[in-house]
C-alpha atoms as a PDB file:
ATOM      1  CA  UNK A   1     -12.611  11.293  22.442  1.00  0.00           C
ATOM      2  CA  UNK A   2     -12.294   8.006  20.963  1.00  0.00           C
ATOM      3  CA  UNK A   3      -8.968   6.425  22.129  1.00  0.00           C
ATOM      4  CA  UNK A   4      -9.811   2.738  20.595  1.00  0.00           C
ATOM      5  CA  UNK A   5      -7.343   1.669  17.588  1.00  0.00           C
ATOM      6  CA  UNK A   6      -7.818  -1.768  17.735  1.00  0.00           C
ATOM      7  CA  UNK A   7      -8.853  -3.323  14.799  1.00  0.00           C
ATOM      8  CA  UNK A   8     -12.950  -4.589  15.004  1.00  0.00           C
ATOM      9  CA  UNK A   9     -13.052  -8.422  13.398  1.00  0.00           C
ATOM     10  CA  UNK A  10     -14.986  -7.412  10.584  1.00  0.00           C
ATOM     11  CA  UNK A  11     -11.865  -5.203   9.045  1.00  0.00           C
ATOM     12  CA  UNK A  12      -9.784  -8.163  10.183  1.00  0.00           C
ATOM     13  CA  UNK A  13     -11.808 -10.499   8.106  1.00  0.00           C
ATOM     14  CA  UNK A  14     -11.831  -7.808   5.198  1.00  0.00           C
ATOM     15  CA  UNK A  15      -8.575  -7.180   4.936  1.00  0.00           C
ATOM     16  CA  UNK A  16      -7.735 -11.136   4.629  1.00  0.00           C
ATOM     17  CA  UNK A  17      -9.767 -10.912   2.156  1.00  0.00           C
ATOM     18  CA  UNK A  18      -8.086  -7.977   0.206  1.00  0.00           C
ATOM     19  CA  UNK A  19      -4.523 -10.042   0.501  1.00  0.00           C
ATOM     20  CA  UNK A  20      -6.041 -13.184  -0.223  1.00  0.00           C
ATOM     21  CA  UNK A  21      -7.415 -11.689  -3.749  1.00  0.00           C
ATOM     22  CA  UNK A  22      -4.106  -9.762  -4.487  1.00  0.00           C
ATOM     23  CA  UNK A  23      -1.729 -13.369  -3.941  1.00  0.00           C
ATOM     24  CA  UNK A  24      -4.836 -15.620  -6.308  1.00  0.00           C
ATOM     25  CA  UNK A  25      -3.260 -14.387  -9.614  1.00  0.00           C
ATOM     26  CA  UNK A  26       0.092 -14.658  -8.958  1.00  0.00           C
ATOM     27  CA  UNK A  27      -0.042 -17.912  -6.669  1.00  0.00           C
ATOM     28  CA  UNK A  28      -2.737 -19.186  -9.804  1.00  0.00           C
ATOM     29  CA  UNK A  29      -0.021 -18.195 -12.466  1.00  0.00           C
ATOM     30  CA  UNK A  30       2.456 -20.368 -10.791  1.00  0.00           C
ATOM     31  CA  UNK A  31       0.239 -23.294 -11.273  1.00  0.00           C
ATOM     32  CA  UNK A  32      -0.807 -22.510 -14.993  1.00  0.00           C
ATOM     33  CA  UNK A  33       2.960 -22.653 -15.373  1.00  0.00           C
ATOM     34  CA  UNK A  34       3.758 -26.080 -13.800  1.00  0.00           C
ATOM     35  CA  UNK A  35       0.713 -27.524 -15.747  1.00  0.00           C
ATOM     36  CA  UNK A  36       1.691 -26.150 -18.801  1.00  0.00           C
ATOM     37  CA  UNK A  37       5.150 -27.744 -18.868  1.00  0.00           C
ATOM     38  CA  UNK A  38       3.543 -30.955 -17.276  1.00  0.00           C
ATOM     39  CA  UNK A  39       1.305 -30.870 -20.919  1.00  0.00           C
ATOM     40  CA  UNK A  40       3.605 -29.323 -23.272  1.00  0.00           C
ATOM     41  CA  UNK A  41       6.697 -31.481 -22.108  1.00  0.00           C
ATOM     42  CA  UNK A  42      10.064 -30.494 -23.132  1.00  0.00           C
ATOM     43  CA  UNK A  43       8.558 -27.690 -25.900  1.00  0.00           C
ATOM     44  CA  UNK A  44       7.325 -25.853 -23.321  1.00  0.00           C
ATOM     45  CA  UNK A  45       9.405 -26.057 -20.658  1.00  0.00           C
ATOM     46  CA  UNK A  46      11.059 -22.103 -21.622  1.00  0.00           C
ATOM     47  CA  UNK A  47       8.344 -20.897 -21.077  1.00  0.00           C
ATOM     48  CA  UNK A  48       6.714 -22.589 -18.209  1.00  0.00           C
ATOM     49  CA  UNK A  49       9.822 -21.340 -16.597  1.00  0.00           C
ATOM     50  CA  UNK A  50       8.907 -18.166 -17.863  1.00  0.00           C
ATOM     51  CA  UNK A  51       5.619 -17.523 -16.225  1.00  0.00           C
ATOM     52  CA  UNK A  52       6.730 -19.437 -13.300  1.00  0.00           C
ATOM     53  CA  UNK A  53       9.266 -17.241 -12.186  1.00  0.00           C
ATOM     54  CA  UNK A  54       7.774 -13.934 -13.371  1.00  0.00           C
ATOM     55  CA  UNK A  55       4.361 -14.945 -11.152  1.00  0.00           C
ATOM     56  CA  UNK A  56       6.569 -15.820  -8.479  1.00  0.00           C
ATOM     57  CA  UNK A  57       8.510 -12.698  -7.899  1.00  0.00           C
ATOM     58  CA  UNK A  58       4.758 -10.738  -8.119  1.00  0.00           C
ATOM     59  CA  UNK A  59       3.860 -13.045  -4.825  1.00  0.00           C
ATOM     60  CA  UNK A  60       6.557 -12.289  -3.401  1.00  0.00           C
ATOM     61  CA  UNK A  61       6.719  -8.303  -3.881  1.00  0.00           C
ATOM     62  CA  UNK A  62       3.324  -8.146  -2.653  1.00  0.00           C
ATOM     63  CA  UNK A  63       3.647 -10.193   0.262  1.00  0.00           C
ATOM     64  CA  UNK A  64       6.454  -8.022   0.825  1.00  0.00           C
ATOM     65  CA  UNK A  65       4.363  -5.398   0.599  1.00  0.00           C
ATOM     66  CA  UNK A  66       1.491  -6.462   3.088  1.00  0.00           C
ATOM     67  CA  UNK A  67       4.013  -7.592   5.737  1.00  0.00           C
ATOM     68  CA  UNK A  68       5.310  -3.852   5.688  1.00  0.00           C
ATOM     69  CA  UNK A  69       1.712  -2.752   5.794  1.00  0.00           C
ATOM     70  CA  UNK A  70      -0.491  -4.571   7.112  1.00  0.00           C
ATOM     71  CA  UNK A  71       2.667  -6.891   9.744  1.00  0.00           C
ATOM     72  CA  UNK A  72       4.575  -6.040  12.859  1.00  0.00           C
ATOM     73  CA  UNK A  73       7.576  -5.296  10.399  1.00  0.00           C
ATOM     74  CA  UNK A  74       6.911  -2.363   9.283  1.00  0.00           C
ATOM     75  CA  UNK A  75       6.080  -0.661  12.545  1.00  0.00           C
ATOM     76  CA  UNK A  76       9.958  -1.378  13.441  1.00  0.00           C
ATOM     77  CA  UNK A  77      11.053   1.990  14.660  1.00  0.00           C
ATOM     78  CA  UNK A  78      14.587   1.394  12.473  1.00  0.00           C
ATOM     79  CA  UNK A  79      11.951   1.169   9.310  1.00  0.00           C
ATOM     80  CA  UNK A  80      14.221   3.264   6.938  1.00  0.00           C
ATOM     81  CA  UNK A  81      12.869   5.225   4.130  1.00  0.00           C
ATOM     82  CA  UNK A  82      14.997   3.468   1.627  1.00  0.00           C
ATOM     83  CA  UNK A  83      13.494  -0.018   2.770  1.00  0.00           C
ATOM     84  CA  UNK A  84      10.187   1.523   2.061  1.00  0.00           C
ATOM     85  CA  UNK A  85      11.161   3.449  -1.210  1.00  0.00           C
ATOM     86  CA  UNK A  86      12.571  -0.351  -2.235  1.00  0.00           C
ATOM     87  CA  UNK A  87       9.093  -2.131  -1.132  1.00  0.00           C
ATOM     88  CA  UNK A  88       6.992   0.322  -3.659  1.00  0.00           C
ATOM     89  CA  UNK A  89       8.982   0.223  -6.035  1.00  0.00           C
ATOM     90  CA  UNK A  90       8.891  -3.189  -6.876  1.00  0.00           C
ATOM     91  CA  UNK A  91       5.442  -3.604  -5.668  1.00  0.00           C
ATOM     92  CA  UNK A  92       4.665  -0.689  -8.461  1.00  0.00           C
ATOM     93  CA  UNK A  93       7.211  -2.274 -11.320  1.00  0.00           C
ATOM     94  CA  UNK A  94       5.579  -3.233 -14.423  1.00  0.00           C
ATOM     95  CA  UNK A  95       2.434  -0.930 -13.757  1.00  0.00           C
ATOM     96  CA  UNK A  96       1.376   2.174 -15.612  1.00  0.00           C
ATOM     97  CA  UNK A  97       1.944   4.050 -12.163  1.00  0.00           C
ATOM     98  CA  UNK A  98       5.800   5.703 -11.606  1.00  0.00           C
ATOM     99  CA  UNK A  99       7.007   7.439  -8.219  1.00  0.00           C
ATOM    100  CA  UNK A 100       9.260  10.797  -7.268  1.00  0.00           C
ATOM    101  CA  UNK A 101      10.749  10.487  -4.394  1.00  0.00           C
ATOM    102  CA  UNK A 102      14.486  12.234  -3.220  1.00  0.00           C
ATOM    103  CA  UNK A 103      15.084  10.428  -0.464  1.00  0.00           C
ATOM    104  CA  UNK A 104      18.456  12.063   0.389  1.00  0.00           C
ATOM    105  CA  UNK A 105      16.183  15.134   0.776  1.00  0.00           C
ATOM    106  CA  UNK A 106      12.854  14.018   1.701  1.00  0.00           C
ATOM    107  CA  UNK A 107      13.229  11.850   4.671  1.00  0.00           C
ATOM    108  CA  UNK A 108      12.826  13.322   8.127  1.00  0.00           C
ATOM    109  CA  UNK A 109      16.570  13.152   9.762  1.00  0.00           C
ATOM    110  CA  UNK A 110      15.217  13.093  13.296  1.00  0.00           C
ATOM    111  CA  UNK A 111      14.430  10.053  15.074  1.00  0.00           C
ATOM    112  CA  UNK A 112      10.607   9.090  14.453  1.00  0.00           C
ATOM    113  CA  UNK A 113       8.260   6.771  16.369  1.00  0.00           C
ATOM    114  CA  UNK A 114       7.690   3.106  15.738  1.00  0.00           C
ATOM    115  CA  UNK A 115       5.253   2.756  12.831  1.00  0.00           C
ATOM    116  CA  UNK A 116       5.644   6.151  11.121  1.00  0.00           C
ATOM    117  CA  UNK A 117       7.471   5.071   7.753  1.00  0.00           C
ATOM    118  CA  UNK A 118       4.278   2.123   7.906  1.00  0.00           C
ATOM    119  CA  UNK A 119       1.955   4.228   7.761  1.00  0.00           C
ATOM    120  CA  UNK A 120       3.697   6.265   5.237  1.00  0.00           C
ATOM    121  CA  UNK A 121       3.955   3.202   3.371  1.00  0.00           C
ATOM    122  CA  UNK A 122      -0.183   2.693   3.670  1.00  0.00           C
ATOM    123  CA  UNK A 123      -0.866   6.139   2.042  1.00  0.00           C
ATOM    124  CA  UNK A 124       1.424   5.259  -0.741  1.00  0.00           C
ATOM    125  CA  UNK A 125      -0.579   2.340  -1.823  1.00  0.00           C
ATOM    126  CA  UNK A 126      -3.861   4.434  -1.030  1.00  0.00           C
ATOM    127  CA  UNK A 127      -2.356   6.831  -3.386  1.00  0.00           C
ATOM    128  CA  UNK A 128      -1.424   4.277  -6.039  1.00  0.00           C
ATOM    129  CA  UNK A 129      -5.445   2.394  -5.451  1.00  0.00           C
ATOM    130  CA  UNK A 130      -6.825   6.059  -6.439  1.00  0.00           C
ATOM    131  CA  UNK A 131      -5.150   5.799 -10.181  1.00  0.00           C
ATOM    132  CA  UNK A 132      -6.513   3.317 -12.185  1.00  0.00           C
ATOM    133  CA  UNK A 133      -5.333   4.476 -15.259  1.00  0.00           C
ATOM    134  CA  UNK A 134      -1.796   5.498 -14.030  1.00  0.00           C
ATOM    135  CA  UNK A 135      -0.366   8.342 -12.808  1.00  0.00           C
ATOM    136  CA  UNK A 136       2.274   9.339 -10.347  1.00  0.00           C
ATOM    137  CA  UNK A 137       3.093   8.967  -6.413  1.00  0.00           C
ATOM    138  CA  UNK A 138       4.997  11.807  -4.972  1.00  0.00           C
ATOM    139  CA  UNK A 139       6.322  11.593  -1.485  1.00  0.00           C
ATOM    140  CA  UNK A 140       7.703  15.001  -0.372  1.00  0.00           C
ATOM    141  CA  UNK A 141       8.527  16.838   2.989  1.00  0.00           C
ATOM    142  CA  UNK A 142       6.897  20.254   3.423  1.00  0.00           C
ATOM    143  CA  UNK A 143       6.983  22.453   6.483  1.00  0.00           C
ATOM    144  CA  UNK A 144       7.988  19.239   8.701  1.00  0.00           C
ATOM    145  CA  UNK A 145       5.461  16.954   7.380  1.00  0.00           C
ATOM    146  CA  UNK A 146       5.440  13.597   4.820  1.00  0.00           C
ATOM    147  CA  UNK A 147       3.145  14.286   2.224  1.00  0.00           C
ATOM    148  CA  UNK A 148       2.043  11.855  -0.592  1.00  0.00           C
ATOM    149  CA  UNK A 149       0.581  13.223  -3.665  1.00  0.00           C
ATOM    150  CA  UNK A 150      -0.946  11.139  -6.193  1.00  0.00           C
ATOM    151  CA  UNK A 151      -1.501  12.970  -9.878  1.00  0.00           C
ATOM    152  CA  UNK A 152      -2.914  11.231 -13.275  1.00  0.00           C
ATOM    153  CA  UNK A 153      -5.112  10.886 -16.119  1.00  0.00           C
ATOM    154  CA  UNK A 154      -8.125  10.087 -13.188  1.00  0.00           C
ATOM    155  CA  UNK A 155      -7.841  10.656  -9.844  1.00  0.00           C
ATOM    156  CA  UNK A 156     -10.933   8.207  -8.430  1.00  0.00           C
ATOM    157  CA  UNK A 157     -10.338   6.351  -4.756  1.00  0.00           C
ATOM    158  CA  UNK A 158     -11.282   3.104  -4.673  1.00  0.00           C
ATOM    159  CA  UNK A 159     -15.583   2.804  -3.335  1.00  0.00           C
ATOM    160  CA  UNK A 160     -16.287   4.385   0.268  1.00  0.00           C
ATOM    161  CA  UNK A 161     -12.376   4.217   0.555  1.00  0.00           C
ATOM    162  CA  UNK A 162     -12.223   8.420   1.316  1.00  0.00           C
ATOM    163  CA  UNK A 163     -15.223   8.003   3.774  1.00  0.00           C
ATOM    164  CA  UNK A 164     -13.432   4.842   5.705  1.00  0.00           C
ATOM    165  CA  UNK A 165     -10.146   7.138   5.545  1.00  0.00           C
ATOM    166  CA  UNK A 166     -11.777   9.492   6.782  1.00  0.00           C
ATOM    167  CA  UNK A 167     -13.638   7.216   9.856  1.00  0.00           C
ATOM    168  CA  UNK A 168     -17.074   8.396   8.787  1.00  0.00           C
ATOM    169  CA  UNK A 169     -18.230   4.915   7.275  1.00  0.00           C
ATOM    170  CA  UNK A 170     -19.521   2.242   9.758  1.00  0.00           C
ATOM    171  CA  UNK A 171     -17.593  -1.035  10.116  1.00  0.00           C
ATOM    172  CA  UNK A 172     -20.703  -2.817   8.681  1.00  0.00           C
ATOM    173  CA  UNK A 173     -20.521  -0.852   5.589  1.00  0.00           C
ATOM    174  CA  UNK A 174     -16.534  -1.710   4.710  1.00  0.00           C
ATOM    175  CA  UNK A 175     -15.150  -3.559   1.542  1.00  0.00           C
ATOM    176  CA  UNK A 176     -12.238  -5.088   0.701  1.00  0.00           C
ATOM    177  CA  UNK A 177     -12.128  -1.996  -1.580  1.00  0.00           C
ATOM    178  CA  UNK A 178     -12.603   0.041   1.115  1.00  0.00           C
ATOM    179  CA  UNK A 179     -10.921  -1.226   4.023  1.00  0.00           C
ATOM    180  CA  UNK A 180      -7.305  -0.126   3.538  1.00  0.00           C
ATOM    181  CA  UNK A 181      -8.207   3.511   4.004  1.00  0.00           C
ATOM    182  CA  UNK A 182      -9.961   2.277   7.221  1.00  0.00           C
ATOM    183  CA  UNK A 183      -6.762   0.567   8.450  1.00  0.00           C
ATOM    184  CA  UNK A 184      -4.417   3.313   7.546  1.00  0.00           C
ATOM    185  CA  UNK A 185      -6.553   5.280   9.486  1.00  0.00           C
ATOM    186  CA  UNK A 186      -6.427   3.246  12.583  1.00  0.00           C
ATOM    187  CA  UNK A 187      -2.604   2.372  12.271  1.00  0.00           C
ATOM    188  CA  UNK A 188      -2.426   6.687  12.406  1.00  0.00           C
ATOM    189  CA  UNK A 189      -4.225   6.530  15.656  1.00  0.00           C
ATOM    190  CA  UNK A 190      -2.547   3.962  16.946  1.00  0.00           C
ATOM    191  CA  UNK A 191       0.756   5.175  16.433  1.00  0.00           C
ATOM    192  CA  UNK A 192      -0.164   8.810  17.507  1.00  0.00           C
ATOM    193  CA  UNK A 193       0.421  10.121  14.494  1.00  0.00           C
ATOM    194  CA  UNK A 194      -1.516  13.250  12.686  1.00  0.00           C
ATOM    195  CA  UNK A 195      -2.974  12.138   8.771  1.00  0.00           C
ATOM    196  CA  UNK A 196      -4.724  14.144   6.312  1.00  0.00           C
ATOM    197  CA  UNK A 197      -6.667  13.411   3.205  1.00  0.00           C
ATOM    198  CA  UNK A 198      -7.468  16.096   0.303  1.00  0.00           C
ATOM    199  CA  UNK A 199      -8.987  14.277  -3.106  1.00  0.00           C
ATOM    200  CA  UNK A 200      -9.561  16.670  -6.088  1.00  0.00           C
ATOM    201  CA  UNK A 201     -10.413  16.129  -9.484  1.00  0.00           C
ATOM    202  CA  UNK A 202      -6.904  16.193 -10.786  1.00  0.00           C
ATOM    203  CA  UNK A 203      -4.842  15.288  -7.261  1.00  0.00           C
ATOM    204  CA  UNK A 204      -5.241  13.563  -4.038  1.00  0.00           C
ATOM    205  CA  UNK A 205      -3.146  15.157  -1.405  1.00  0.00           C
ATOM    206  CA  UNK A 206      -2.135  13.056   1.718  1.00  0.00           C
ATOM    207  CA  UNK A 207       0.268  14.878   4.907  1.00  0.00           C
ATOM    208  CA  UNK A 208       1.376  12.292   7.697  1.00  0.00           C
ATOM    209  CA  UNK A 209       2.911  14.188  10.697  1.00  0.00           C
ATOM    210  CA  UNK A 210       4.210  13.618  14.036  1.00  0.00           C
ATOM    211  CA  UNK A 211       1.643  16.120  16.793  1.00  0.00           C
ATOM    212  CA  UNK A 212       3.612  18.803  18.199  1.00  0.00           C
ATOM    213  CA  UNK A 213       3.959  18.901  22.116  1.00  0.00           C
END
């Protein structure tokens, strides 16, 4: 049995990558603002401001976001569910994608391990990659275990994402596209924790559980 969850350099590298891409627009939107007021002058100093602060608070909710993921914060054993409820939920705000979650009834009352609610987090946003035209994330508790459903108009993970979910792609063949199914999956092992993945045409069904002794 493979006990290794470290992450090889190529993900690493990869998944720089993927944050690096996501923080361009909004970090490049701050900049189109500035330069805009800095040509416009007073006349377009409204909405400079504008874009400004609207591209600022999308930088910020996804790097939010990745330090939950993807940092040492969000494997905090004292991760609540409302902290992560809070993190999608902006990170999914002015998208075409809503979420259903009851989190005074869908949030495990017993004490769980360090990085459990992180990686619950990670198959959230795998969920929300695999609807490009919309849809909805559900995040339920069923017979003991988290499970994340993800329903829309097209259900369609993101290239080779299943197969790197599922560890059956080879480190040389990951993607940016690809590699947060990879890391998900190796945050799961990591923390000891039990994931499973079912895609179908009209839902993708994800359970994240804590093994039984």
């Amino acid at each position: 049995m493979n006990l290794d969850h470290t992450i090889p350099a190529r993900a690493s590298e990869l998944l720089i990558s993927k944050i690096c891409h996501d923080l361009v627009s909004p970090i490049g939107a701050v900049n189109n603002g500035i330069e805009f007021m800095a040509d416009m002058g007073d006349e377009g100093m409204g909405d400079g401001i504008g874009l400004i602060d609207h591209s600022a608070k999308q930088a910020s909710v996804r790097l939010q976001l990745f330090r939950m993921c993807y940092g040492a914060g969000g494997s905090d054993p004292k991760m609540s569910g409302k902290v992560i409820y809070e993190t999608f939920q902006n990170y999914i705000e002015d998208t075409k994608v809503d979420m259903e979650w009851d989190l005074m009834n869908d949030t495990p009352d017993i004490d769980l391990p360090a990085g459990f609610m992180k990686t619950l987090l990670n198959l959230m946003v795998f969920a929300y990659e695999s609807l490009p035209k919309g849809g909805m994330v559900a995040v339920s508790m069923e017979a003991g275990k988290m499970v994340v459903t993800g329903t829309g108009e097209m259900v369609k993970p993101k290239d080779d994402s299943v197969d790197s979910f599922n560890g059956t792609l080879d480190i040389a063949d990951l993607s940016p596209k690809s590699v947060h199914g990879f890391i998900t999956k190796q945050y799961a092992g990591l923390f000891g924790l039990n994931i499973d993945l079912d895609v179908r045409n009209d839902a993708l069904h994800m359970s994240l559980s804590i093994p039984q002794e």
